[in-house]
Protein backbone atom coordinates (compact mmCIF):
# COMPACT_ATOMS: atom_id res chain seq x y z
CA UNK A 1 22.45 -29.28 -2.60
CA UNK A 2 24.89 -29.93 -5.42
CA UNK A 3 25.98 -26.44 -7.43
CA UNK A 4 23.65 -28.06 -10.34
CA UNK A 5 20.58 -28.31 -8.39
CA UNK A 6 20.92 -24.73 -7.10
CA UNK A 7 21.29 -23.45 -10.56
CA UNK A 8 18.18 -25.24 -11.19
CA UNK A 9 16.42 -23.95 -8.13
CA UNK A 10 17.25 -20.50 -9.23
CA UNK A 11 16.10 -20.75 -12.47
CA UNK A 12 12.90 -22.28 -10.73
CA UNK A 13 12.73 -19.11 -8.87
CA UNK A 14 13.93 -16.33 -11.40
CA UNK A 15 11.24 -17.67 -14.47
CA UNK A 16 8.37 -18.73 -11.35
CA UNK A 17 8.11 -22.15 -12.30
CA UNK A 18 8.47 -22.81 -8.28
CA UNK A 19 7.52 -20.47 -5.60
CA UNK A 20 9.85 -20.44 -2.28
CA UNK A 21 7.59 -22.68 -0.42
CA UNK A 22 8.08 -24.82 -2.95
CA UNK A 23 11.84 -24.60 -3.56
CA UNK A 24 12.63 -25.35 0.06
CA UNK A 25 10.16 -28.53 0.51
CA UNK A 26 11.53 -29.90 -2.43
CA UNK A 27 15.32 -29.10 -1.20
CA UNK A 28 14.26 -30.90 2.26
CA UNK A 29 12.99 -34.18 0.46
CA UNK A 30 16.10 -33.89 -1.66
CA UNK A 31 18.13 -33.74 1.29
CA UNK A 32 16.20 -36.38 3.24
CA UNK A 33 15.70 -39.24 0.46
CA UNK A 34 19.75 -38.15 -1.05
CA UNK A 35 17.87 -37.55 -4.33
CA UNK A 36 18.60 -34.71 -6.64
CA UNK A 37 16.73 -31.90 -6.82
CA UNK A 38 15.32 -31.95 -10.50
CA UNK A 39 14.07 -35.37 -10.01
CA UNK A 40 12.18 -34.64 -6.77
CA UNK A 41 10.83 -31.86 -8.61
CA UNK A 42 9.89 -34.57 -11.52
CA UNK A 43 8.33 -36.55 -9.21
CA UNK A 44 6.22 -33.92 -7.81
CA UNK A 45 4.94 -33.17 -10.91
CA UNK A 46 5.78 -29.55 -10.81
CA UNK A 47 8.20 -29.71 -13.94
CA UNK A 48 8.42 -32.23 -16.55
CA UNK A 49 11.04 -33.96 -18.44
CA UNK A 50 10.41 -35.79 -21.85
CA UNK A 51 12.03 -36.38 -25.03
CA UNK A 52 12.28 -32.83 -26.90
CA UNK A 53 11.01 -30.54 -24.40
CA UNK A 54 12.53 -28.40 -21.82
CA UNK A 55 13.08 -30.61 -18.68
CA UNK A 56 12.45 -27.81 -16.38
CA UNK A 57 9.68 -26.83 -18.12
CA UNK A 58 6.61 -26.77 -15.34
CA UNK A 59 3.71 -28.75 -15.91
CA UNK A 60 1.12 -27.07 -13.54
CA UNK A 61 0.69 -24.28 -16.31
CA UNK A 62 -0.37 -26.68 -19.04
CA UNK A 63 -3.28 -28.38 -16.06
CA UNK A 64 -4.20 -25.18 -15.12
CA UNK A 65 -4.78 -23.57 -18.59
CA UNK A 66 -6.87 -26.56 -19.12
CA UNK A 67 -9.10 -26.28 -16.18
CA UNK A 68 -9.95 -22.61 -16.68
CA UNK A 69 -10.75 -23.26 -20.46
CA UNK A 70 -13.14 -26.31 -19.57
CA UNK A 71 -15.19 -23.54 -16.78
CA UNK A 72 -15.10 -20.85 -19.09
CA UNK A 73 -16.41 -23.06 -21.79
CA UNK A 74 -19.25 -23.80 -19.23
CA UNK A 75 -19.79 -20.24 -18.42
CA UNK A 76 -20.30 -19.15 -22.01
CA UNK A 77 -23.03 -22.35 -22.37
CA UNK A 78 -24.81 -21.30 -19.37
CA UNK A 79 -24.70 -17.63 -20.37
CA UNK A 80 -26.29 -18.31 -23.57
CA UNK A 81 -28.52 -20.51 -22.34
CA UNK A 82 -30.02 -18.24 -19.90
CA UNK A 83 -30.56 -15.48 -22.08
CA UNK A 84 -32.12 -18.10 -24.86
CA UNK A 85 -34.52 -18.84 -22.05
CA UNK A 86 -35.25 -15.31 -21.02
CA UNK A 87 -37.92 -13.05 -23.07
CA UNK A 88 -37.25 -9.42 -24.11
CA UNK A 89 -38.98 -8.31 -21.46
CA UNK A 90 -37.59 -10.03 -18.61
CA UNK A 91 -33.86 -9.04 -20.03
CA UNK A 92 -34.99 -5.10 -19.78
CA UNK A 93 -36.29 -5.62 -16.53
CA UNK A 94 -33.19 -7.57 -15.35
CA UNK A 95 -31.22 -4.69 -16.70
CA UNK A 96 -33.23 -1.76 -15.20
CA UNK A 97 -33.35 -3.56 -11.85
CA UNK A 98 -28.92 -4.00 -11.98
CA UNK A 99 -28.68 -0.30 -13.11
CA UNK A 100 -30.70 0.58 -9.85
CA UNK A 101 -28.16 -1.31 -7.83
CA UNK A 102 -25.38 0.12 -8.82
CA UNK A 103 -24.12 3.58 -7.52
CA UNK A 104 -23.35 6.12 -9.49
CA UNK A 105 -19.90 6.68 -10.77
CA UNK A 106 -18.30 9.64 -9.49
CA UNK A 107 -15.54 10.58 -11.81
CA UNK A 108 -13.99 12.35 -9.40
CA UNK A 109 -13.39 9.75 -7.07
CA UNK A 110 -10.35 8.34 -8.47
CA UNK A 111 -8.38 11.58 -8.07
CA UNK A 112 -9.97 12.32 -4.08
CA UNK A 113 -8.44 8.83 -3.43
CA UNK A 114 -4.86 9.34 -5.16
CA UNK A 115 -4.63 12.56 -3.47
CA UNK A 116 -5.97 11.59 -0.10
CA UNK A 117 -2.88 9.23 -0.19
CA UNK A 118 -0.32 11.01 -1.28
CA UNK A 119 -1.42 13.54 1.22
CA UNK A 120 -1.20 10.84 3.83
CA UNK A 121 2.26 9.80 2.84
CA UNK A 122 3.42 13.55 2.64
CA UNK A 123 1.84 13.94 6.30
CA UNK A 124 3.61 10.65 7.78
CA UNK A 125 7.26 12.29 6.23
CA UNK A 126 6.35 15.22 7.65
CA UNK A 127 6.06 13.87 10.81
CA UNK A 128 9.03 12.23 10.74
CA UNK A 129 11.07 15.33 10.10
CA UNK A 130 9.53 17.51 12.66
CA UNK A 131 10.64 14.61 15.61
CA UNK A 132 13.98 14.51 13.88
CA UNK A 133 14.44 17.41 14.31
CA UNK A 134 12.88 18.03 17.66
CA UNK A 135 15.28 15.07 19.29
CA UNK A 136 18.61 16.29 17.23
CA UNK A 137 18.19 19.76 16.38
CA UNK A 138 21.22 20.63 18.22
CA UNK A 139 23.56 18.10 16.74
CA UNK A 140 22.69 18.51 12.83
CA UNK A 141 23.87 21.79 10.86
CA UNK A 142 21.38 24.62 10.51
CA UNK A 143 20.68 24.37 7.03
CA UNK A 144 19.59 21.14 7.18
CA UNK A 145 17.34 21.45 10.31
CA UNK A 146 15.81 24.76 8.45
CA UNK A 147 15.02 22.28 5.03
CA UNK A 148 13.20 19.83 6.94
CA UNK A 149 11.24 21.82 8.76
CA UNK A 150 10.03 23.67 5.65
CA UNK A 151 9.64 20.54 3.73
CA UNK A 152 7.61 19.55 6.71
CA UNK A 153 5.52 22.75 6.55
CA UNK A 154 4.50 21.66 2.95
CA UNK A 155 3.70 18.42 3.61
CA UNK A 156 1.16 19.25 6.53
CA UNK A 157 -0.43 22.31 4.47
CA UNK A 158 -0.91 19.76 1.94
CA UNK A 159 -3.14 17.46 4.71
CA UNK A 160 -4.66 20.30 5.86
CA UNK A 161 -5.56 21.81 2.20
CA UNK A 162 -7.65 18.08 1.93
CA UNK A 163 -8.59 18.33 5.89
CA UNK A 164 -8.71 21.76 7.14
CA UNK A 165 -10.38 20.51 10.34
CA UNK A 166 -7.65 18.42 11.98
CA UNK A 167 -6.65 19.76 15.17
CA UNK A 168 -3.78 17.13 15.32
CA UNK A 169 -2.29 18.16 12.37
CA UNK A 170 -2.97 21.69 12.83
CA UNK A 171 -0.39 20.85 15.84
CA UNK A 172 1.86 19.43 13.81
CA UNK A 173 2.26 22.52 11.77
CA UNK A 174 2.54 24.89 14.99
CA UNK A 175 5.50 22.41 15.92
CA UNK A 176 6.69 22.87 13.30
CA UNK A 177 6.57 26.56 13.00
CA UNK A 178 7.37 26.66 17.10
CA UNK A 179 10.63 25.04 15.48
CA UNK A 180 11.61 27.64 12.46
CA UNK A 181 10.91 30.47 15.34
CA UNK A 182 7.76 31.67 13.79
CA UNK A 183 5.82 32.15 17.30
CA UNK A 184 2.99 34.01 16.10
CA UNK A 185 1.81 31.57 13.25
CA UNK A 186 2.58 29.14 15.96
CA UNK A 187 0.54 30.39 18.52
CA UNK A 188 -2.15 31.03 15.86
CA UNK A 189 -2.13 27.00 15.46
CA UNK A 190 -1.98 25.94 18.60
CA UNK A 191 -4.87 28.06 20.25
CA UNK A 192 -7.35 27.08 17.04
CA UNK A 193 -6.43 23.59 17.55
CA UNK A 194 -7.17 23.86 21.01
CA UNK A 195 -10.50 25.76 19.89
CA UNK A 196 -11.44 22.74 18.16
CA UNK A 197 -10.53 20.28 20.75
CA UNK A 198 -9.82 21.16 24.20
CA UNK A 199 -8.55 18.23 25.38
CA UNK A 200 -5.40 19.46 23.28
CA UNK A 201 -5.04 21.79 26.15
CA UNK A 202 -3.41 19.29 28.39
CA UNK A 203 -0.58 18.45 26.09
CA UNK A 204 0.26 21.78 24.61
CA UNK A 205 -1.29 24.35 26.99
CA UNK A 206 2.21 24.79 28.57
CA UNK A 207 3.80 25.73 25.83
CA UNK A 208 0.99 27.96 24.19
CA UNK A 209 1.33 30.17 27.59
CA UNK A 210 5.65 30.10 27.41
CA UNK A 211 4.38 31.61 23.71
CA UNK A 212 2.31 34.20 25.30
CA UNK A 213 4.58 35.34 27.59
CA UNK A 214 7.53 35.77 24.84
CA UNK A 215 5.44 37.91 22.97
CA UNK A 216 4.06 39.66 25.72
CA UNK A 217 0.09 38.47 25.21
């Protein structure tokens, strides 16, 4: 491509006249036929040029605006036509029978779902610090082991505070607090999780009786 017709494929790109797909097919035919760029582009019908308008103009805007104005013309005459044919009656009852469909609108439930995500994302960083640390905690300086491990802490309690009943996660935060040294909040998290689902037992039994014996339980 000639330094021109990449200009103009940029500009393409940069006011989304042309998507990539685009761009590249129309670089290949360029390439293929030794035509330039704009005028496969011309040819394609994706931009226009004409006497006092902008030659890269695209025309697909101008077909599709027309399209959805002819359907939405159509919509609005079927709509009214409908209800023209439809008595009082038969509107109330098409209206009660829609307002029984449709649940009820928990105002609430916008602000569960925002903060079961962020709580998600604040779990999955968490995570990430905790095996950071647990595969280079020897080789990174103290303070900075100690700050993600308590920026870890807050990020599980923050799961847990939305689900208190996760043994996984409960096991992240005894990992976590196996980490910072704090054995008895540790062991605390690791024998409930275990509570809730034995099958824990097989992974982190070992180190819950290493625990016991430290402390002398």
């Amino acid at each position: 491509m000639t330094p021109d017709d990449k200009e103009f494929a940029r500009t393409c790109l940069e006011k989304k006249w042309l998507t990539i797909e685009q761009v590249e097919e129309i670089r290949r035919t360029s390439e293929e036929k030794k035509i330039a760029f704009r005028e496969v582009a011309v040819a394609y019908g994706v931009v226009r040029e004409r006497p006092g308008a902008d030659p890269s103009a695209p025309v697909w805007p101008y077909a599709l605006a027309g399209t959805l104005a002819v359907f939405a013309v159509g919509a609005i005459i079927s709509a009214v036509a409908t209800l023209a044919a439809m008595s009082r009656d038969e509107i109330d009852n098409a209206k009660a029978r829609a307002a029984m469909k449709e649940p009820p609108r928990d105002p609430s439930a916008g602000a569960a779902t925002a903060e079961q995500s962020r709580a998600e994302l604040l779990l999955r960083h968490a995570r990430e610090s905790i095996r950071f640390v647990e595969l280079n905690g020897s080789s990174i300086p103290e303070h900075e082991r100690l700050t993600r491990l308590e920026e870890a802490l807050v990020g599980v309690e923050r799961y847990l505070a939305v689900h208190p009943e996760s043994a996984t996660v409960l096991c992240d935060r005894a990992r976590a607090r196996d980490l910072l040294g704090r054995l008895p909040d540790a062991l605390a998290d690791y024998e409930r999780a275990m509570q809730m689902e034995p099958q824990l037992a097989r992974d982190i039994g070992p180190r819950v009786r290493l625990i016991r014996e430290t402390l002398g339980k």
